[in-house]
C-alpha atoms as a PDB file:
ATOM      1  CA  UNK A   1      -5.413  55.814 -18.280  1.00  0.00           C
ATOM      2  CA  UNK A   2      -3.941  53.850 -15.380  1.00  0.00           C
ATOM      3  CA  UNK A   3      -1.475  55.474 -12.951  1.00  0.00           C
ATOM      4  CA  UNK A   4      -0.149  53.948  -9.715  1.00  0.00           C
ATOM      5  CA  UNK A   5       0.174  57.091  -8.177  1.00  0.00           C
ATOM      6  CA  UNK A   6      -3.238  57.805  -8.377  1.00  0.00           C
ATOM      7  CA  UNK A   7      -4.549  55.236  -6.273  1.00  0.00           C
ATOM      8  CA  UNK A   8      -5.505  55.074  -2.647  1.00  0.00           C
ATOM      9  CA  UNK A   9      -3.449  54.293   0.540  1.00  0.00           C
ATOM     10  CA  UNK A  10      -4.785  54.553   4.034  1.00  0.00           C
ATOM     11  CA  UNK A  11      -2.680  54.671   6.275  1.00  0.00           C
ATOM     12  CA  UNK A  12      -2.584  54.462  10.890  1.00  0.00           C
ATOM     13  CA  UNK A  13       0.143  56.532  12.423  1.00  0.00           C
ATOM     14  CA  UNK A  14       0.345  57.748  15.637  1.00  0.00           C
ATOM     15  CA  UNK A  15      -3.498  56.524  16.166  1.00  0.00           C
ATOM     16  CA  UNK A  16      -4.287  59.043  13.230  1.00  0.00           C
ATOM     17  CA  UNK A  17      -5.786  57.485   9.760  1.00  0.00           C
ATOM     18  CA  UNK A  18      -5.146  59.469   7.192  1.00  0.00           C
ATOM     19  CA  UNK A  19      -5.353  59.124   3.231  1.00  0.00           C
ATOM     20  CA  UNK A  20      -2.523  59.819   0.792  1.00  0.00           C
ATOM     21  CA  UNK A  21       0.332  57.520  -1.527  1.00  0.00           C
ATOM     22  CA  UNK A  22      -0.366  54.785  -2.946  1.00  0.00           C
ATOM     23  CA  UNK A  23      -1.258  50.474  -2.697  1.00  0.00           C
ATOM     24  CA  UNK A  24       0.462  47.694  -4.241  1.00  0.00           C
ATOM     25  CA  UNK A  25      -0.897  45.165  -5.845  1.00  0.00           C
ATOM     26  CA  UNK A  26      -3.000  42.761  -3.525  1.00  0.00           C
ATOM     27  CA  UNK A  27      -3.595  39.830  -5.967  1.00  0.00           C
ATOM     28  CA  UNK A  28      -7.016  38.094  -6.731  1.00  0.00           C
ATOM     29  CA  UNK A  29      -8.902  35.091  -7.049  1.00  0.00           C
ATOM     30  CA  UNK A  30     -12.324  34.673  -6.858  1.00  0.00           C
ATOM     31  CA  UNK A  31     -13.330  36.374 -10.784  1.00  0.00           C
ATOM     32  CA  UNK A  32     -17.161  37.445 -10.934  1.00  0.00           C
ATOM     33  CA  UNK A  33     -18.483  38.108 -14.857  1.00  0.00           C
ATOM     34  CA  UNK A  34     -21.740  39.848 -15.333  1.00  0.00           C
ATOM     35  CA  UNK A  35     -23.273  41.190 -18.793  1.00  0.00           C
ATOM     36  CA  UNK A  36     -25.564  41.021 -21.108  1.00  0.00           C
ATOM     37  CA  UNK A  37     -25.343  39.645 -24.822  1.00  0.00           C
ATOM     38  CA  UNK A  38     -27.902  42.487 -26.207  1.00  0.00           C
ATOM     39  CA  UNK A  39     -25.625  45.579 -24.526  1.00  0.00           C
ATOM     40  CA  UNK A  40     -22.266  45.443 -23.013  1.00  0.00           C
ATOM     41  CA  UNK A  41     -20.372  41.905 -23.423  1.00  0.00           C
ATOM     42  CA  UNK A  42     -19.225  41.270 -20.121  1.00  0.00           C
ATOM     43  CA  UNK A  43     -17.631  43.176 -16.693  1.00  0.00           C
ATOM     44  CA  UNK A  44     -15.001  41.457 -15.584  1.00  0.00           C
ATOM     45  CA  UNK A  45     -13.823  42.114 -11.734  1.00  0.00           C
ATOM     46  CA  UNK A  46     -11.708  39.677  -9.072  1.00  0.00           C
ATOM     47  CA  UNK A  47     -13.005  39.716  -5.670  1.00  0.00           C
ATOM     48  CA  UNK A  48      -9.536  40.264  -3.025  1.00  0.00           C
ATOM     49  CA  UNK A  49      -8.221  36.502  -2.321  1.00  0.00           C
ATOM     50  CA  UNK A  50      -7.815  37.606   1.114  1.00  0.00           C
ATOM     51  CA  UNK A  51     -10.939  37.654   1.845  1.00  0.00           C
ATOM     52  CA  UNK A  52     -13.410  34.656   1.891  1.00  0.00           C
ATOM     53  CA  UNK A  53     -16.822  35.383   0.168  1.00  0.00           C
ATOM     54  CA  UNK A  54     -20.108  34.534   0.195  1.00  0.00           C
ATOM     55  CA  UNK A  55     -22.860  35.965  -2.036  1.00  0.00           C
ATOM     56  CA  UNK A  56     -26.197  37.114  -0.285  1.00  0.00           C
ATOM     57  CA  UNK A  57     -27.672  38.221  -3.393  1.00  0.00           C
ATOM     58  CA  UNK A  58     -28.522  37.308  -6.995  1.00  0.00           C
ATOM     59  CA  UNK A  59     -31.787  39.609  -8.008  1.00  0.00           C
ATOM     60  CA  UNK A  60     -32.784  39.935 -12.200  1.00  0.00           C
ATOM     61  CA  UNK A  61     -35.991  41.528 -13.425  1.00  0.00           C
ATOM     62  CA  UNK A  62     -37.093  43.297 -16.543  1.00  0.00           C
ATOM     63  CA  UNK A  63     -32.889  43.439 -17.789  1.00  0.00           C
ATOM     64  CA  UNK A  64     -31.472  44.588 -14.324  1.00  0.00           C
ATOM     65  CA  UNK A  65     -29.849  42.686 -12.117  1.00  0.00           C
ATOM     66  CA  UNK A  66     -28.193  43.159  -8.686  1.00  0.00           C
ATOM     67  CA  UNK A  67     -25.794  41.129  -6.700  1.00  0.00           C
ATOM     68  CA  UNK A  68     -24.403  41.477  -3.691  1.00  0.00           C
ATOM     69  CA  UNK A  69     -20.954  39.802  -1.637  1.00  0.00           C
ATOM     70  CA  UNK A  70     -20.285  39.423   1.947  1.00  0.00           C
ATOM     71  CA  UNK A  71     -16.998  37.890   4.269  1.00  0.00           C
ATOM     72  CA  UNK A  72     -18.806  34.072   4.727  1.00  0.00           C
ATOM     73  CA  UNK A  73     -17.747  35.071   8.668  1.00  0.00           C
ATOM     74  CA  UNK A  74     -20.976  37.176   8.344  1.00  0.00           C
ATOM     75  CA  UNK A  75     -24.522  37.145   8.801  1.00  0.00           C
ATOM     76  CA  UNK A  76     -25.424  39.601   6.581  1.00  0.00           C
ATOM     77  CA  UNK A  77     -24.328  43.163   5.418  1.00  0.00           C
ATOM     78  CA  UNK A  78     -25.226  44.555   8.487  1.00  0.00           C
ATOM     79  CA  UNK A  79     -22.935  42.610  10.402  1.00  0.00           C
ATOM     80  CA  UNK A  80     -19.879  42.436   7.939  1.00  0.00           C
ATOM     81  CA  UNK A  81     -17.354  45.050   7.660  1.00  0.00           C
ATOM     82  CA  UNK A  82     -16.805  44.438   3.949  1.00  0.00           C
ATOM     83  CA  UNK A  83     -19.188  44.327   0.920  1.00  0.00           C
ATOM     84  CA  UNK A  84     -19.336  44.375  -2.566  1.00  0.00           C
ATOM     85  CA  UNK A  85     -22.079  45.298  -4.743  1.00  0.00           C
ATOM     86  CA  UNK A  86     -22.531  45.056  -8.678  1.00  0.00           C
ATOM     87  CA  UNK A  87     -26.011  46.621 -10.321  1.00  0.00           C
ATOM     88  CA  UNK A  88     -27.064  46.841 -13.787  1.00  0.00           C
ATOM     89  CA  UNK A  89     -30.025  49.358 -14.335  1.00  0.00           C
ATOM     90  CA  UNK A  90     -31.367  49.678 -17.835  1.00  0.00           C
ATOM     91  CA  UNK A  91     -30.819  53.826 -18.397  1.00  0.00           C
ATOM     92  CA  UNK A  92     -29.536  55.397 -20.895  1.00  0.00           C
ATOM     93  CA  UNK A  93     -28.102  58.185 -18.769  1.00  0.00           C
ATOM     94  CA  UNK A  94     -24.436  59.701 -19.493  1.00  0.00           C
ATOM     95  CA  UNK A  95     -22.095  57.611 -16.706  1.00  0.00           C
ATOM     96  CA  UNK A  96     -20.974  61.055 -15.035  1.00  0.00           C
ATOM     97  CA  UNK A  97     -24.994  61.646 -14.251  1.00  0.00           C
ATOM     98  CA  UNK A  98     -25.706  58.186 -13.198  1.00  0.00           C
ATOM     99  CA  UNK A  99     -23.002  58.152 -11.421  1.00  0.00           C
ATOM    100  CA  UNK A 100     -23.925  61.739  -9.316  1.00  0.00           C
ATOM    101  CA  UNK A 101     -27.776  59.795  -8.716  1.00  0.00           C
ATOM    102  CA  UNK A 102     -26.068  57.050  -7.045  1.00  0.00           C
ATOM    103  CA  UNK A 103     -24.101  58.930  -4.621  1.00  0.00           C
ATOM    104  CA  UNK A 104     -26.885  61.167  -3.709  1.00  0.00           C
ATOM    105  CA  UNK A 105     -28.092  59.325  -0.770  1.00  0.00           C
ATOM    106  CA  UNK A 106     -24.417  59.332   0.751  1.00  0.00           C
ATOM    107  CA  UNK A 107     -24.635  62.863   0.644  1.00  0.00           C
ATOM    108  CA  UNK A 108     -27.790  63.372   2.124  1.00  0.00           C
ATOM    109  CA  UNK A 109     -27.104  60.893   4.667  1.00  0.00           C
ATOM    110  CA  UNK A 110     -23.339  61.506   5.735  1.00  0.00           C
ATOM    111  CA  UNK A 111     -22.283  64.224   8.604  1.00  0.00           C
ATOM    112  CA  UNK A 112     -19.175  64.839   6.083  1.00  0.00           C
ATOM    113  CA  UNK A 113     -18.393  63.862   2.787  1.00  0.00           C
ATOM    114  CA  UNK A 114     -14.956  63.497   0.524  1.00  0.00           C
ATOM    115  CA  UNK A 115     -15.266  62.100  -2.921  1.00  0.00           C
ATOM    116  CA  UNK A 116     -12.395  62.147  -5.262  1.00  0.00           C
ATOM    117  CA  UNK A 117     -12.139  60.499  -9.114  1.00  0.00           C
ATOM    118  CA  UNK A 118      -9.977  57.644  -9.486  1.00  0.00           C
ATOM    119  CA  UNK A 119      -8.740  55.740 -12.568  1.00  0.00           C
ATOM    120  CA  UNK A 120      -9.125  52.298 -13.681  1.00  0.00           C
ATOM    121  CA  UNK A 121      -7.131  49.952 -15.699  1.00  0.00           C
ATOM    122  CA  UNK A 122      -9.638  49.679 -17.921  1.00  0.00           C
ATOM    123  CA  UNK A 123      -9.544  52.015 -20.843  1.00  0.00           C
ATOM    124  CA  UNK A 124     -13.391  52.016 -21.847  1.00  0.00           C
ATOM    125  CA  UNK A 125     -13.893  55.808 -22.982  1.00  0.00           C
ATOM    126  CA  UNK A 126     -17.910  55.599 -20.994  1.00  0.00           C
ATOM    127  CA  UNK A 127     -16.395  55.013 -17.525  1.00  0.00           C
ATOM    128  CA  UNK A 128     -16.466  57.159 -14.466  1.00  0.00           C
ATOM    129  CA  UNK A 129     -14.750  56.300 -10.960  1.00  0.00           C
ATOM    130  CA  UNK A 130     -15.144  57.654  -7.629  1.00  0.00           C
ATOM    131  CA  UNK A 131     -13.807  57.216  -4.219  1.00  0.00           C
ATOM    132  CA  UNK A 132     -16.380  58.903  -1.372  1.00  0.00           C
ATOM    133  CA  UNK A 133     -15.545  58.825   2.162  1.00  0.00           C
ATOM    134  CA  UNK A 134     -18.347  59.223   4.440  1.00  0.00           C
ATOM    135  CA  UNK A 135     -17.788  60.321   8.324  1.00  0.00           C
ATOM    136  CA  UNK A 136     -20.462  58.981   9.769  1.00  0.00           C
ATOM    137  CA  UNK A 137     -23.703  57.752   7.862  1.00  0.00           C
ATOM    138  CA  UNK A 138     -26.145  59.121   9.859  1.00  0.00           C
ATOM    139  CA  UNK A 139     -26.831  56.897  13.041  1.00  0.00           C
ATOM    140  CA  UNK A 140     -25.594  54.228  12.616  1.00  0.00           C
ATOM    141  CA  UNK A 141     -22.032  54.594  14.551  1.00  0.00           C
ATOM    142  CA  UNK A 142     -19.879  54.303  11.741  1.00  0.00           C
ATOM    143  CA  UNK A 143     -18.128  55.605   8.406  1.00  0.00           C
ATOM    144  CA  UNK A 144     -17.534  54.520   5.019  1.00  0.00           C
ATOM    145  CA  UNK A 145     -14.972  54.518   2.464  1.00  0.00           C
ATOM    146  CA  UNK A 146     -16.582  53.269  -0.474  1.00  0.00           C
ATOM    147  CA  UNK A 147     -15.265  52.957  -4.134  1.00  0.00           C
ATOM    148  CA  UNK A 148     -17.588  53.273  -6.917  1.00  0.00           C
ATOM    149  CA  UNK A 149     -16.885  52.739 -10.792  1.00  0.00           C
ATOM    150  CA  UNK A 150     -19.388  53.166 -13.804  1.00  0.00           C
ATOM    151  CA  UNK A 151     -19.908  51.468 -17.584  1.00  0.00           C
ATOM    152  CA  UNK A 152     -21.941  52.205 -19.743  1.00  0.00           C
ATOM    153  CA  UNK A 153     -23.024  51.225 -23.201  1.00  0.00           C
ATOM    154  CA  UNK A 154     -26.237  53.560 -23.862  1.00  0.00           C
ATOM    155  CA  UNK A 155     -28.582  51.132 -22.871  1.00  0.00           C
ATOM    156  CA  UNK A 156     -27.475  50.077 -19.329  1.00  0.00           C
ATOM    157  CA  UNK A 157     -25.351  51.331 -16.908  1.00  0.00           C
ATOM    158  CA  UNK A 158     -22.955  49.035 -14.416  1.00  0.00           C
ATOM    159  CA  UNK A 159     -22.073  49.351 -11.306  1.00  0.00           C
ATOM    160  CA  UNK A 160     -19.618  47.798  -9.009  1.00  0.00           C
ATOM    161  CA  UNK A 161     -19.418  49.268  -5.353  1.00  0.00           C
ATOM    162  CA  UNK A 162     -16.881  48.112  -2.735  1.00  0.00           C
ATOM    163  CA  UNK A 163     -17.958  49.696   0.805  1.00  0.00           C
ATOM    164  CA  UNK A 164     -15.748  49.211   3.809  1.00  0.00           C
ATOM    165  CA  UNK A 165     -17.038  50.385   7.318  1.00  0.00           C
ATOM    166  CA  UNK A 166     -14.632  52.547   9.315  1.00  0.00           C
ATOM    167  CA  UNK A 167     -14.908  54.049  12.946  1.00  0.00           C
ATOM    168  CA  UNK A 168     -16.979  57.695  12.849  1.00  0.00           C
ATOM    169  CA  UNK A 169     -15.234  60.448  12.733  1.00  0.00           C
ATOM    170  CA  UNK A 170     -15.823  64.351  12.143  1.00  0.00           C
ATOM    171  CA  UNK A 171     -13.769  64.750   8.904  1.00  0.00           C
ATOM    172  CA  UNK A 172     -14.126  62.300   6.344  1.00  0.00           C
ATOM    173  CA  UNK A 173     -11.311  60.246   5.683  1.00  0.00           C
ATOM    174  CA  UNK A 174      -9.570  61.080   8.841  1.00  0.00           C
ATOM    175  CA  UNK A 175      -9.723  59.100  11.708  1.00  0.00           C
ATOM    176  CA  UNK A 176      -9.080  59.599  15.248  1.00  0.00           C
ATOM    177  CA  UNK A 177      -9.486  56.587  17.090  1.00  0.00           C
ATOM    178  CA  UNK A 178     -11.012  56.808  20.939  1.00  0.00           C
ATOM    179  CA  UNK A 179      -9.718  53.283  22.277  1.00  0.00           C
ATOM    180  CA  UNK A 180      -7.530  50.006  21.549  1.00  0.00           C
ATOM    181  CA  UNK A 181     -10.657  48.753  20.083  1.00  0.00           C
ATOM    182  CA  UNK A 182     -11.322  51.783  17.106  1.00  0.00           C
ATOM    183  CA  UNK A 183      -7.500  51.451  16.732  1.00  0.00           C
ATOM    184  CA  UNK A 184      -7.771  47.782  15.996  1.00  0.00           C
ATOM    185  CA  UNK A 185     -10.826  48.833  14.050  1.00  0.00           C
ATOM    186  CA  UNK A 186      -9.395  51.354  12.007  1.00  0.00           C
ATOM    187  CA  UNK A 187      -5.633  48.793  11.186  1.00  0.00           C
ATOM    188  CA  UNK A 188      -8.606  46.614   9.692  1.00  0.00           C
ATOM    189  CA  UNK A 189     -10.299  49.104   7.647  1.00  0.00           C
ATOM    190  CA  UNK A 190      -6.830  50.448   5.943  1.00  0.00           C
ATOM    191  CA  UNK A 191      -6.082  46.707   5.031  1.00  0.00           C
ATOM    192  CA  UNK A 192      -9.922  46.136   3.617  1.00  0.00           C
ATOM    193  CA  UNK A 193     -10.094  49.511   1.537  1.00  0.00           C
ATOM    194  CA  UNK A 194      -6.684  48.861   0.134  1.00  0.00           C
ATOM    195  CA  UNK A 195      -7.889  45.353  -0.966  1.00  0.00           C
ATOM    196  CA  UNK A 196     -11.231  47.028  -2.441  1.00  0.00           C
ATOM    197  CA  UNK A 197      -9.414  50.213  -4.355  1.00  0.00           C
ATOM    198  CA  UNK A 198      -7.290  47.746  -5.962  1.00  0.00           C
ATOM    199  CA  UNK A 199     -10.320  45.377  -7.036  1.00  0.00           C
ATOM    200  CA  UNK A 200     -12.520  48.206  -8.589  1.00  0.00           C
ATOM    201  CA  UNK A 201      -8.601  49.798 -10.069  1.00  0.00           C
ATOM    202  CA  UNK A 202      -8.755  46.617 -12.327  1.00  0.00           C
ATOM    203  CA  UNK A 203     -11.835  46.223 -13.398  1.00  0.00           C
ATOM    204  CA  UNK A 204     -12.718  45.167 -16.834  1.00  0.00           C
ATOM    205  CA  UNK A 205     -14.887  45.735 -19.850  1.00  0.00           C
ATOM    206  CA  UNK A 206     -14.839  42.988 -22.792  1.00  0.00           C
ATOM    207  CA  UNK A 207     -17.301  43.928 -25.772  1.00  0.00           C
ATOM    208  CA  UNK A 208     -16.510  40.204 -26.612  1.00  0.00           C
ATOM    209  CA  UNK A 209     -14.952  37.072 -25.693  1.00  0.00           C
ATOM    210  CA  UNK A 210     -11.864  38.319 -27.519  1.00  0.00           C
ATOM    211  CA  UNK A 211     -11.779  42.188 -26.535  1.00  0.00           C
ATOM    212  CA  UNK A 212     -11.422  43.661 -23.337  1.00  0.00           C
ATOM    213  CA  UNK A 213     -10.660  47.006 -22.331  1.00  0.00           C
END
């Protein structure tokens, strides 16, 4: 399922960010697993090594469970520029519909929106991938590229979202910076949403100890 072609590099030329070719690998380190016995064995993804994390959440009730990871340079999400998120929601709902629920509110909330699919290493058939780029979520001075893969098993679904701020633009996934500080800005985001395409590219399923996918 995997191509190398198909994956995500953004790119500052000329003060312009624009979206196209592809990322090498970044390598990893810090390896989060998350499951459940009863429905899907384990997910298996690698938070970027070049990045030092810290995790700001660890919430489980009635079978779901979210989590949440931040730069340890940071306060909290609102401050960092970076973050990673992993849900598990008990729902039964084909991946391709819970997948369209989740991205609802960036579509309400977003002045433009680009969402593309993306492939994964992993090749679980009940998957779905998408990359969204967001202009400018609403207020609050700044855009998103976020990255946005799927599992599920029937019973639960699984999420793992990797968000990366970038400076507001009009047309999603194209920025313009204003100033030496959005240009600084935007060399950062490139380098953080190359790091997070490549961590959700490799995620992993494993039914069991033994078998991943």
């Amino acid at each position: 399922m995997y191509k190398k072609s198909n994956l995500l590099s953004i790119l500052v030329v000329g003060g312009l960010l624009t979206l196209t070719g592809c990322v090498g690998v970044q390598g990893d380190s810090k390896k989060v697993t998350v499951g459940n016995k009863a429905t899907i064995g384990k997910i298996d993804f690698t938070l970027p090594q070049q990045i030092k994390w810290k995790q700001i959440k660890n919430q489980k009730k009635n079978g779901n469970l979210l989590a949440e990871w931040i730069p340890v340079t940071n306060k909290d999400h609102n401050s960092a520029p970076v973050r990673v998120i992993y849900q598990r929601l008990v729902s039964n709902q084909p991946v391709n519909k819970f997948l369209s629920a989740m991205t609802q509110p960036l579509q309400k909330a977003c002045t433009n929106i680009k969402a593309n699919p993306f492939k994964t290493t992993s090749t679980y058939k009940n998957q779905a991938n998408v990359e969204v780029f967001c202009a400018q979520l609403g207020q609050s001075g700044f855009g998103t590229a976020s990255y946005l893969s799927v599992f599920s098993d029937g019973v639960a679904s699984y999420m793992l979202v990797s968000e990366v701020k970038l400076p507001p633009s009009k047309k999603a996934g194209v920025v313009r910076p204003k100033n030496n500080k959005e240009k600084q800005w935007a060399s950062t985001s490139a380098t953080l949403a190359k790091f997070m395409r490549q961590m959700n590219s490799n995620i992993r399923f494993c039914s069991t100890p033994k078998k991943c996918q």
